[in-house]
PDB file of N, CA and C in Angstrom:
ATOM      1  N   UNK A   1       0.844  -1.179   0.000  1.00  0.00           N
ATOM      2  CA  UNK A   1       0.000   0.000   0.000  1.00  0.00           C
ATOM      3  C   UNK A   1       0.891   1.245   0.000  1.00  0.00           C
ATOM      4  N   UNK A   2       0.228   2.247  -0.785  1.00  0.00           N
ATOM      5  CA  UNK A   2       1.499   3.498  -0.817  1.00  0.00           C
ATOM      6  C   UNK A   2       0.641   4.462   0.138  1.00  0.00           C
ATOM      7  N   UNK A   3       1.707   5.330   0.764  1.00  0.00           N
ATOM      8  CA  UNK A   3       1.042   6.154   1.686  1.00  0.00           C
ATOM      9  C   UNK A   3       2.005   7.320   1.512  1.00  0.00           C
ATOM     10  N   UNK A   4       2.837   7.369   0.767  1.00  0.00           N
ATOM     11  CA  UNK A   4       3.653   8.741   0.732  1.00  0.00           C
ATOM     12  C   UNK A   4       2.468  10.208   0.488  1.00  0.00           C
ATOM     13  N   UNK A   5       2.843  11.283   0.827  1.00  0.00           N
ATOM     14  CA  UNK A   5       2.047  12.793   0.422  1.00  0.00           C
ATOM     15  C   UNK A   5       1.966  12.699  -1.014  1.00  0.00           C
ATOM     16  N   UNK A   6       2.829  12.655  -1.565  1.00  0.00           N
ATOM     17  CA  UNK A   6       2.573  13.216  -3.016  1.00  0.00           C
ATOM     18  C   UNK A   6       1.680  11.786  -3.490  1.00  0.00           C
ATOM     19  N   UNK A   7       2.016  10.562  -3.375  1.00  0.00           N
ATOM     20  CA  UNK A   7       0.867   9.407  -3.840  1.00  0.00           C
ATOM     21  C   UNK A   7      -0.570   9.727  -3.135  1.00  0.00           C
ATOM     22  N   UNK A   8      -0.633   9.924  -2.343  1.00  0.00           N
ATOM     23  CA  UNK A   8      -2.221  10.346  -1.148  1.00  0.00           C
ATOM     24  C   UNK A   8      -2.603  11.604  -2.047  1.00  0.00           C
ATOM     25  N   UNK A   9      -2.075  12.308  -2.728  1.00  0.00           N
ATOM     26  CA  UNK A   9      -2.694  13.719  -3.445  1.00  0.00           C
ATOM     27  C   UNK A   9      -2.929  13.183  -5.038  1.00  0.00           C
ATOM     28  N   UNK A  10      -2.362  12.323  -5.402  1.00  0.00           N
ATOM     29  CA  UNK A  10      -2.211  11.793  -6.895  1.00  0.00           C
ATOM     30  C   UNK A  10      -4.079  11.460  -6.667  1.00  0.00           C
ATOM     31  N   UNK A  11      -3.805  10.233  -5.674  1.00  0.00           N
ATOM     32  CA  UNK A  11      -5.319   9.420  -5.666  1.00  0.00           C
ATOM     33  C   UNK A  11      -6.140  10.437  -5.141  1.00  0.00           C
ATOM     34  N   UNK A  12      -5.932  11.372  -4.250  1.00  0.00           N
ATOM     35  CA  UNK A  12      -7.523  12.007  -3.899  1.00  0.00           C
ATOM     36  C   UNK A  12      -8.079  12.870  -5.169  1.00  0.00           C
ATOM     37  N   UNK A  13      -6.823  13.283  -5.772  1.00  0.00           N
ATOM     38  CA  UNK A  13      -7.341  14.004  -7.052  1.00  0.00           C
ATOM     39  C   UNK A  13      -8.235  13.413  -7.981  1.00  0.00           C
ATOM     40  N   UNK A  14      -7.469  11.951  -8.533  1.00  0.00           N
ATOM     41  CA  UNK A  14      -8.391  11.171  -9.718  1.00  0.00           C
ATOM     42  C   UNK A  14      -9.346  10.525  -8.823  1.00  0.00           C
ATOM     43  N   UNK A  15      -9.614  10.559  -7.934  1.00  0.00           N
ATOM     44  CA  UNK A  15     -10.958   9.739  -6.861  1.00  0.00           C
ATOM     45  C   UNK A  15     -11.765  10.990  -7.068  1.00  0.00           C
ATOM     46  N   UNK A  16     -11.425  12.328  -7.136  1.00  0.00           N
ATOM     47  CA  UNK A  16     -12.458  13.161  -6.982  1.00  0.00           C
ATOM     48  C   UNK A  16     -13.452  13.308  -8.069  1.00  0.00           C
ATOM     49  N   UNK A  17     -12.315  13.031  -9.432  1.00  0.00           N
ATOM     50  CA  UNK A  17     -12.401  13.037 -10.490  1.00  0.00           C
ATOM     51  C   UNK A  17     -13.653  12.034 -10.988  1.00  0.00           C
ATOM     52  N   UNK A  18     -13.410  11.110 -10.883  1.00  0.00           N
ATOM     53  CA  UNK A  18     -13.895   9.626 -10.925  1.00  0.00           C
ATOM     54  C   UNK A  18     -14.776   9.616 -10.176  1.00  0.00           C
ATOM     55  N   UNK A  19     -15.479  10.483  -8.978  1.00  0.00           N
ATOM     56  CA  UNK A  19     -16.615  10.160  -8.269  1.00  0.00           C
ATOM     57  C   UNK A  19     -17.693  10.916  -8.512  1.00  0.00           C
ATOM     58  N   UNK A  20     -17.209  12.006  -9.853  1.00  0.00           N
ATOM     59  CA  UNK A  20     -18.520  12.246 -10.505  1.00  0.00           C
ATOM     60  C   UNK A  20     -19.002  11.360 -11.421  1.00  0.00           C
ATOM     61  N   UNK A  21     -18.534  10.226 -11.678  1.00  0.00           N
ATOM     62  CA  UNK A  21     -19.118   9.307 -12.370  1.00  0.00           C
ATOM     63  C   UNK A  21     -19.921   8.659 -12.058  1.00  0.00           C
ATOM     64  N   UNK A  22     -21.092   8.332 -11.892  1.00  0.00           N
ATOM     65  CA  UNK A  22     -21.922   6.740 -11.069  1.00  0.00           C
ATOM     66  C   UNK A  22     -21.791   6.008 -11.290  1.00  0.00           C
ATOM     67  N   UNK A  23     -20.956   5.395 -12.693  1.00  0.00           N
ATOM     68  CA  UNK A  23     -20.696   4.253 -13.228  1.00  0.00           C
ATOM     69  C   UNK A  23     -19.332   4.107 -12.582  1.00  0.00           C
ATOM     70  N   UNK A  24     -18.620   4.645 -12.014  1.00  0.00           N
ATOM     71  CA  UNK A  24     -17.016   4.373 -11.763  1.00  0.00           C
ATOM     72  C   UNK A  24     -16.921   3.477 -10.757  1.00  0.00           C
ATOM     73  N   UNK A  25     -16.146   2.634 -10.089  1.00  0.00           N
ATOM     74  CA  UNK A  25     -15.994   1.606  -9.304  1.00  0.00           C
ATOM     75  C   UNK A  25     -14.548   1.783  -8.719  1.00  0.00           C
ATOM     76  N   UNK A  26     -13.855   2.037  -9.243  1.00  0.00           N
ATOM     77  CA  UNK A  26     -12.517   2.016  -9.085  1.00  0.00           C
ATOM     78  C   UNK A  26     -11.695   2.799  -9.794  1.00  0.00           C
ATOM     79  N   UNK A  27     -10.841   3.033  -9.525  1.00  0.00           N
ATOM     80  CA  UNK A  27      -9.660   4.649 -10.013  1.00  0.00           C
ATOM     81  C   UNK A  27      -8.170   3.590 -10.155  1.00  0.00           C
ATOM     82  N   UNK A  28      -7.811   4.289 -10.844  1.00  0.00           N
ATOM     83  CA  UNK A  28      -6.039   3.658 -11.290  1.00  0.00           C
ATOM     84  C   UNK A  28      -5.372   5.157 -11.892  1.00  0.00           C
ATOM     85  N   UNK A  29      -3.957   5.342 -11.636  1.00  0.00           N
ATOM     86  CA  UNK A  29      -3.490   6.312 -12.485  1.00  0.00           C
ATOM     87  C   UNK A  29      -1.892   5.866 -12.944  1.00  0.00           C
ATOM     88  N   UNK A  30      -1.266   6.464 -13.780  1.00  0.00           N
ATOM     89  CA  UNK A  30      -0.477   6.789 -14.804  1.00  0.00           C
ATOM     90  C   UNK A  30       0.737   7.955 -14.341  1.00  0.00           C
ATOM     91  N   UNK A  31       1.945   7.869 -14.094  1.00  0.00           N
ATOM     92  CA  UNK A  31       2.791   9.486 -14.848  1.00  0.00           C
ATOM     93  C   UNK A  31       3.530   8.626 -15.560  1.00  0.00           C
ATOM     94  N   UNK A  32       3.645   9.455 -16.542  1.00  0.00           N
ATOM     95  CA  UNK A  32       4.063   8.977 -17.851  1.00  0.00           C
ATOM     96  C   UNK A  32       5.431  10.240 -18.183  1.00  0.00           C
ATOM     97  N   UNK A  33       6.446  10.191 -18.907  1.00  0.00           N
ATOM     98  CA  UNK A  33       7.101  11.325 -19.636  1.00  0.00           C
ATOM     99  C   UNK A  33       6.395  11.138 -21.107  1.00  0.00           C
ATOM    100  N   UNK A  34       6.307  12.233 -21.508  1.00  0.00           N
ATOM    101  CA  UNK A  34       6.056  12.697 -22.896  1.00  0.00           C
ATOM    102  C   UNK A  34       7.126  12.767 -23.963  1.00  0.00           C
ATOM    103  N   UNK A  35       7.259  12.326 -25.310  1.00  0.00           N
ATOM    104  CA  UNK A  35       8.416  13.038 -26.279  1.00  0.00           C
ATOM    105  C   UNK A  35       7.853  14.033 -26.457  1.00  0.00           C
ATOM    106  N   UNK A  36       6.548  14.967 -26.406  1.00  0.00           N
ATOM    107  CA  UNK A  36       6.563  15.774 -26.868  1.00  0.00           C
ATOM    108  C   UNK A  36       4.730  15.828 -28.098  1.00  0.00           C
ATOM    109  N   UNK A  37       4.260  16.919 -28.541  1.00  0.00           N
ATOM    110  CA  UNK A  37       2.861  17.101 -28.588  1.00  0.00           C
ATOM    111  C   UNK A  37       3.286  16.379 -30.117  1.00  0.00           C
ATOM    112  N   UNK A  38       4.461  16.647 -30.797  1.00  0.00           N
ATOM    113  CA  UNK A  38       4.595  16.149 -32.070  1.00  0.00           C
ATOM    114  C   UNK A  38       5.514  14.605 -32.190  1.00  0.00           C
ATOM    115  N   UNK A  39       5.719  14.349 -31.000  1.00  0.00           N
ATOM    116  CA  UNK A  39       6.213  13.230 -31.202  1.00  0.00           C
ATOM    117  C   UNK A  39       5.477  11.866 -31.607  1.00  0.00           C
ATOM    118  N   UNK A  40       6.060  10.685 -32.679  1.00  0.00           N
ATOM    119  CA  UNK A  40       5.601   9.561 -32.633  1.00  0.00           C
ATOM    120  C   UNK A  40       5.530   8.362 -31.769  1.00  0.00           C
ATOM    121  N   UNK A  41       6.687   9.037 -30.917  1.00  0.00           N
ATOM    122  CA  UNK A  41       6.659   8.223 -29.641  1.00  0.00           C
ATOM    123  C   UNK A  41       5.651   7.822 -28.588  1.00  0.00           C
ATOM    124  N   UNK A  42       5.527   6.632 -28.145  1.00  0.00           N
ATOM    125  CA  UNK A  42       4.829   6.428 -27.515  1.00  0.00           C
ATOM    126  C   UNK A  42       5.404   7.116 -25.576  1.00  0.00           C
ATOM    127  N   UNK A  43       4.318   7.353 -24.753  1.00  0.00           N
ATOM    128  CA  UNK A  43       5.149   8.043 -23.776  1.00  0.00           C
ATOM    129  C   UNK A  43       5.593   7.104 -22.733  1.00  0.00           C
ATOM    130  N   UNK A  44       6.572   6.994 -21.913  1.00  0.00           N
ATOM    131  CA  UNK A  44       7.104   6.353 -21.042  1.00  0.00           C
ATOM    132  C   UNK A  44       6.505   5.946 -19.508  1.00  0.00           C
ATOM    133  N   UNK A  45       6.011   4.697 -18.999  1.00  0.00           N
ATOM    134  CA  UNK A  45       5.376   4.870 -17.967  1.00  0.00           C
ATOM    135  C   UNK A  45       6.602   4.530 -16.937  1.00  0.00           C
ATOM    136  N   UNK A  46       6.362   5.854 -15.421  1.00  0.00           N
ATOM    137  CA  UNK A  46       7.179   5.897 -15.171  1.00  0.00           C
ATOM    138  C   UNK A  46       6.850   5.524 -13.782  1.00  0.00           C
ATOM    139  N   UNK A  47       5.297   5.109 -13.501  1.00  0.00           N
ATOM    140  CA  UNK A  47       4.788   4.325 -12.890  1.00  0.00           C
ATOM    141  C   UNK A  47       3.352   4.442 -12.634  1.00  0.00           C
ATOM    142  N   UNK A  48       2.888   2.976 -12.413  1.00  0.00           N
ATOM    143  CA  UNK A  48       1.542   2.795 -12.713  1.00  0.00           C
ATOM    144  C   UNK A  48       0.616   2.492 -10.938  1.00  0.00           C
ATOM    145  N   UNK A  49       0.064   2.658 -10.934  1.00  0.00           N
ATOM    146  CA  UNK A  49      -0.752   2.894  -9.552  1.00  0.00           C
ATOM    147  C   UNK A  49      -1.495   1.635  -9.348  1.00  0.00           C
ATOM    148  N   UNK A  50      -1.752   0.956  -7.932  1.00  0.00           N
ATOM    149  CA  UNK A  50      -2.711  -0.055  -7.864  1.00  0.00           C
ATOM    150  C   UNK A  50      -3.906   0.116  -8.110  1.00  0.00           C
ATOM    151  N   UNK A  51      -5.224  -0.561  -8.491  1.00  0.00           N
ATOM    152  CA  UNK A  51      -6.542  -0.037  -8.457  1.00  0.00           C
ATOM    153  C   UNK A  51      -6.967  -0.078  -7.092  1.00  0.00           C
ATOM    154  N   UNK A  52      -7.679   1.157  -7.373  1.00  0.00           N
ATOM    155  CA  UNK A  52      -8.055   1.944  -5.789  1.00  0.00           C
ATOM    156  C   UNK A  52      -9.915   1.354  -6.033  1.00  0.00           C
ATOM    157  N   UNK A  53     -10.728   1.016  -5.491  1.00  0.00           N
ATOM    158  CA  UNK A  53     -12.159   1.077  -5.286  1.00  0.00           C
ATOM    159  C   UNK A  53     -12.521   1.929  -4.430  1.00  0.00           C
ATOM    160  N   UNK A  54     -13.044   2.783  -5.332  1.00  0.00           N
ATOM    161  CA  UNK A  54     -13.916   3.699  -4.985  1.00  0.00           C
ATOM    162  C   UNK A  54     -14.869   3.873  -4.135  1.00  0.00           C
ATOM    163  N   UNK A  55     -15.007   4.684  -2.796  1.00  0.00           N
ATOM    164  CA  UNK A  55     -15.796   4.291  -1.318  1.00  0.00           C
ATOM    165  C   UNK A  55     -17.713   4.466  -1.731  1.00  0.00           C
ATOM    166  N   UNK A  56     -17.615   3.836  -0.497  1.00  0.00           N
ATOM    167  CA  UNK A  56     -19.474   3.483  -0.657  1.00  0.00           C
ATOM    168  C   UNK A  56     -19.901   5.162  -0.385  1.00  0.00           C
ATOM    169  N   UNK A  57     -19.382   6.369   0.243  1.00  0.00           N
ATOM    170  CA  UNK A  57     -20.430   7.224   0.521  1.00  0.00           C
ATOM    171  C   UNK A  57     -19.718   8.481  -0.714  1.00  0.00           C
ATOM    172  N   UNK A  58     -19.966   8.074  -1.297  1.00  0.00           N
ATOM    173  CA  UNK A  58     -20.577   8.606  -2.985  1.00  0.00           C
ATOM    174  C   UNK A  58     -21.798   9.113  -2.915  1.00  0.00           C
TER     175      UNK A  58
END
């Protein structure tokens, strides 16, 4: 389980995000680096998050 500040602000953000949905169940996130808006590159994951389920008082 991650509990660092900056991971605890990653998830409350996309949970906040995600709990205007009614269909949502669960949250996961992404940082990625970019090449860039014109690049063909695909972007780099630089780590991927466990799935979080989303609480009952929605």
């Amino acid at each position: 389980m991650q509990v660092s500040l900056p991971y605890l602000a990653i998830l409350n953000y996309v949970t906040a995000i995600a709990s205007k949905d009614p269909d949502a169940c669960e949250v996961q996130f992404v940082l990625a680096i970019s090449h860039g808006v014109l690049s063909d590159e695909r972007p780099d994951v630089v780590f991927k998050s466990g799935r979080h389920r989303l609480g009952e008082s929605r």
